[in-house]
C-alpha atoms as a PDB file:
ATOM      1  CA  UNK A   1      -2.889  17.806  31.399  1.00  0.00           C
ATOM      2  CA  UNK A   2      -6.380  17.436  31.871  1.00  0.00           C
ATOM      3  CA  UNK A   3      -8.837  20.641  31.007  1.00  0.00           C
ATOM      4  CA  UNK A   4      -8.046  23.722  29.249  1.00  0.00           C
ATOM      5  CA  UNK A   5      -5.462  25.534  31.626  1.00  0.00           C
ATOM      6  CA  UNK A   6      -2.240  25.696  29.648  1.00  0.00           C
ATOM      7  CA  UNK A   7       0.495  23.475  31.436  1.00  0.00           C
ATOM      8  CA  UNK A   8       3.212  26.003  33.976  1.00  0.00           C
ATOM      9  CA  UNK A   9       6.704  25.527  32.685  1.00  0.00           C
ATOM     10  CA  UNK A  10       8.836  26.586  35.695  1.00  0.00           C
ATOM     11  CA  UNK A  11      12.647  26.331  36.808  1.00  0.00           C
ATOM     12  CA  UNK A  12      13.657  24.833  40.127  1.00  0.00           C
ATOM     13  CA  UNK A  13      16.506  27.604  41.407  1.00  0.00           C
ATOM     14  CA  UNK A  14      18.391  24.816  42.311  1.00  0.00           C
ATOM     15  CA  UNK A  15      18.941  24.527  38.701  1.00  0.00           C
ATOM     16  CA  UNK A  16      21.233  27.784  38.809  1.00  0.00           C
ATOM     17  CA  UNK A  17      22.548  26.699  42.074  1.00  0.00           C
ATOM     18  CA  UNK A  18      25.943  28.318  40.686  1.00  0.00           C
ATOM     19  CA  UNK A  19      24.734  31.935  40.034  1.00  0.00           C
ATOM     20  CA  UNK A  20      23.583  34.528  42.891  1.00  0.00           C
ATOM     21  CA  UNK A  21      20.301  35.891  43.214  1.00  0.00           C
ATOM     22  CA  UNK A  22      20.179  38.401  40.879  1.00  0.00           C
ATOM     23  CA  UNK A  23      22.341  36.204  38.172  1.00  0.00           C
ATOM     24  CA  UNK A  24      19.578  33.676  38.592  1.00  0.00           C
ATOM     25  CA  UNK A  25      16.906  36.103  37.771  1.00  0.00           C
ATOM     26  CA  UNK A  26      18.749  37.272  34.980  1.00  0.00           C
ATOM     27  CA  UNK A  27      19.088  33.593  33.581  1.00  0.00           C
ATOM     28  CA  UNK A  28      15.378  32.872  34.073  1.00  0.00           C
ATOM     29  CA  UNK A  29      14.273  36.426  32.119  1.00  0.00           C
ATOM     30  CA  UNK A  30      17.230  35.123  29.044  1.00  0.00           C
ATOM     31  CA  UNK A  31      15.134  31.600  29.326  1.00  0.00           C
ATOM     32  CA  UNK A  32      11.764  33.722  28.765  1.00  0.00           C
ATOM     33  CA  UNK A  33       9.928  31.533  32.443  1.00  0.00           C
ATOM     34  CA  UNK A  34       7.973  32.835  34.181  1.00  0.00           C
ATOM     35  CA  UNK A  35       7.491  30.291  37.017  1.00  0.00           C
ATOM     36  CA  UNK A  36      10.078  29.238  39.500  1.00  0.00           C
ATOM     37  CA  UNK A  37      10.664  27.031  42.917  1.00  0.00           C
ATOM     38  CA  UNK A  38      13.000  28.972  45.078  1.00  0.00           C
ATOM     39  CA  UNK A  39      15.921  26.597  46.418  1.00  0.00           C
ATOM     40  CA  UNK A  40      17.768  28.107  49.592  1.00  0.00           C
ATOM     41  CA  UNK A  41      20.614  29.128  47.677  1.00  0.00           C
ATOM     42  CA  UNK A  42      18.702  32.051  46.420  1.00  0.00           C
ATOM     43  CA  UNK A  43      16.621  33.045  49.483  1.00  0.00           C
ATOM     44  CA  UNK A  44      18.131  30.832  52.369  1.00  0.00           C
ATOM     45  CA  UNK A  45      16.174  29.560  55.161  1.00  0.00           C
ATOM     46  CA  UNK A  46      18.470  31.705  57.637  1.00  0.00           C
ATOM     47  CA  UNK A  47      17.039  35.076  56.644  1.00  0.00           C
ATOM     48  CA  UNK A  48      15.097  37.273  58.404  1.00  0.00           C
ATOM     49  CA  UNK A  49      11.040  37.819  57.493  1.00  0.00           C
ATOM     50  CA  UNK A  50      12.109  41.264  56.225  1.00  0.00           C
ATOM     51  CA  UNK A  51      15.117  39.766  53.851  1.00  0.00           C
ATOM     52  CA  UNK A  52      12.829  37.051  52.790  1.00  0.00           C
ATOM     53  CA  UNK A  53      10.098  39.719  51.601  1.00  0.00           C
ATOM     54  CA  UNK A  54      12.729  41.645  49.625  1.00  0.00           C
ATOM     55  CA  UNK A  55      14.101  38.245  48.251  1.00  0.00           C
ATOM     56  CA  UNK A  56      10.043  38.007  46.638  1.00  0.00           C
ATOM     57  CA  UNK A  57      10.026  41.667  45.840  1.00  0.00           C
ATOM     58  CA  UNK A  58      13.343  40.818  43.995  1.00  0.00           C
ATOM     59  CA  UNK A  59      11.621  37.774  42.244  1.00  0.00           C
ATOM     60  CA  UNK A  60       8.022  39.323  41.677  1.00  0.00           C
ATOM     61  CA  UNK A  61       9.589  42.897  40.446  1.00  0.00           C
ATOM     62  CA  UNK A  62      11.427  40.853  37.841  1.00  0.00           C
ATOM     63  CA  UNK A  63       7.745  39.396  36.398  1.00  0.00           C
ATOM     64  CA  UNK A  64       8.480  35.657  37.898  1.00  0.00           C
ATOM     65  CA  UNK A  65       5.798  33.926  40.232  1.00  0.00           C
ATOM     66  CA  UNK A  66       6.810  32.021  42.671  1.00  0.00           C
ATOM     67  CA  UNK A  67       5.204  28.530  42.932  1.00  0.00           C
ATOM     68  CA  UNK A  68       7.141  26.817  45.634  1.00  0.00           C
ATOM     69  CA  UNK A  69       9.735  26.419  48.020  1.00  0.00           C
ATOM     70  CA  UNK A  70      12.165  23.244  48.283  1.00  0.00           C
ATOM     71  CA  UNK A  71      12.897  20.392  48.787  1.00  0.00           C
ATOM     72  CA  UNK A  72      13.156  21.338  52.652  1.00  0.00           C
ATOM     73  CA  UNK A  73      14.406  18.272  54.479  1.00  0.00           C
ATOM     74  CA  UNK A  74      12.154  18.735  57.831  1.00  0.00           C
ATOM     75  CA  UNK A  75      14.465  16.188  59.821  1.00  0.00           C
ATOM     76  CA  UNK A  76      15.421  18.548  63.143  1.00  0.00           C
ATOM     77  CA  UNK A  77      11.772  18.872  65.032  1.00  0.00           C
ATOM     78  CA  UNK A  78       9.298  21.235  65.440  1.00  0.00           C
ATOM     79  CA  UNK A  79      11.860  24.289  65.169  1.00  0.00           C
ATOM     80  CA  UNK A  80      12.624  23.738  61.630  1.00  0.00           C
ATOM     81  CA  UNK A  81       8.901  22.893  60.385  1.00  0.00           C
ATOM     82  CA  UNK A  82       8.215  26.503  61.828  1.00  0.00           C
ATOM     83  CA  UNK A  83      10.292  27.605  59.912  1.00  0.00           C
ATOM     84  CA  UNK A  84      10.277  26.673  57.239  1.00  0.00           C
ATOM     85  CA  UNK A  85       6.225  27.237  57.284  1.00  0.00           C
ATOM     86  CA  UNK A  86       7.173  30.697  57.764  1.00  0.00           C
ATOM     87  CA  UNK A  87      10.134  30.808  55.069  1.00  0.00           C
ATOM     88  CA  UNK A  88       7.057  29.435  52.644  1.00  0.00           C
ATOM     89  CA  UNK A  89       4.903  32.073  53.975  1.00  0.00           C
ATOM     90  CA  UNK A  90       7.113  35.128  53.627  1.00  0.00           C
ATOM     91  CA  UNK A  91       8.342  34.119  49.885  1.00  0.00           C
ATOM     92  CA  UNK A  92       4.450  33.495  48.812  1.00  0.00           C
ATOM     93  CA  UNK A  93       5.151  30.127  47.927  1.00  0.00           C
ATOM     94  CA  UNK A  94       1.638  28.303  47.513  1.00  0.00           C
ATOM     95  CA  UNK A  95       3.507  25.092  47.790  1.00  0.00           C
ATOM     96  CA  UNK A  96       6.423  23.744  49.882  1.00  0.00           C
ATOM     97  CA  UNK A  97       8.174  20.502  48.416  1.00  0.00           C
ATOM     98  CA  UNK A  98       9.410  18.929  51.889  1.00  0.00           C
ATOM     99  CA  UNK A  99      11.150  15.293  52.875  1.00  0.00           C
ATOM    100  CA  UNK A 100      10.851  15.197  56.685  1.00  0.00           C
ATOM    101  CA  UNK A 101      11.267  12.434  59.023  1.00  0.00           C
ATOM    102  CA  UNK A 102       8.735   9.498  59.685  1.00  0.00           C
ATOM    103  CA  UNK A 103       9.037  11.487  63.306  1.00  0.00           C
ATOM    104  CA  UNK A 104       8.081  14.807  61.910  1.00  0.00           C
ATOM    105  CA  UNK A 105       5.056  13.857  59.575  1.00  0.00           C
ATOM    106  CA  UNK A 106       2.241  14.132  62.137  1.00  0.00           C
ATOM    107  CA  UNK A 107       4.328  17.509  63.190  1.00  0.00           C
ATOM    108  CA  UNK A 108       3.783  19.089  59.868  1.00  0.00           C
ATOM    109  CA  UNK A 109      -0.704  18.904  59.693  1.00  0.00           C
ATOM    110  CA  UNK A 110      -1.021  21.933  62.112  1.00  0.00           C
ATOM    111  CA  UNK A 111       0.867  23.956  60.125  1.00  0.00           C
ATOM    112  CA  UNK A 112      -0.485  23.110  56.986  1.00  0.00           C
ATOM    113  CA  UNK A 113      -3.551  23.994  57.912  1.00  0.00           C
ATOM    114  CA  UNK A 114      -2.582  27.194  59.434  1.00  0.00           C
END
C-alpha cells in the first residue's frame, strides 16, 4: 500500500456464512477485526429500513465498522438496484461490491451518484 495509512484487515461475513448474527460478531471480536463486509446472511436484503438500522447498531455497538455490502448480483431491474442502494444506505456501507447484468450497468450511475 502506497502512503502511510496502515492497510484495513477486514472479514467478508460470508466467511461465517454458518453462524447467526450475533455468533458472527462474536467470531469477529475472538479474531480481534475490526472491519467487515456484511453478506445477506447476516443482514438480508429482505429487511425492513428499521431492521437494517438495528442490524448496524448490532455491528457498530460491538466496535466493528462496516466497509461494504456484497457481492449483490443486480440481475432483476431497476427494483433490485433500489434496493439494494438503500440496503447499502441503511447498513452505512461506504461501498457496495455488486455483479449486475450488462442490462443493468447504465441502471446503476443514478444511484451512485445519489
Amino acid at each position: 500500500k502506497s502512503g502511510n495509512e496502515p492497510l484495513k484487515l477486514g472479514v467478508a461475513s460470508y466467511s461465517l456464512r454458518k453462524l447467526d448474527r450475533a455468533q458472527a460478531i462474536k467470531a469477529m471480536e475472538k479474531l480481534g477485526v475490526k472491519y467487515i463486509n456484511i453478506k445477506s446472511f447476516h443482514a438480508p436484503l429482505e429487511l425492513s429500513a428499521a431492521e437494517l438500522e438495528q442490524a448496524r447498531k448490532d455491528f457498530t455497538n460491538a466496535g466493528l465498522e462496516i466497509l461494504g455490502v456484497g457481492n449483490i448480483s443486480l440481475q432483476k431491474g431497476e427494483d433490485e438496484i433500489k434496493r439494494a442502494f438503500e440496503y447499502a444506505k441503511h447498513l452505512g456501507a461506504p461501498v457496495m461490491v455488486m455483479a449486475p447484468s450488462h442490462e443493468n450497468v447504465p441502471k446503476i450511475e443514478p444511484y451512485v451518484k445519489e
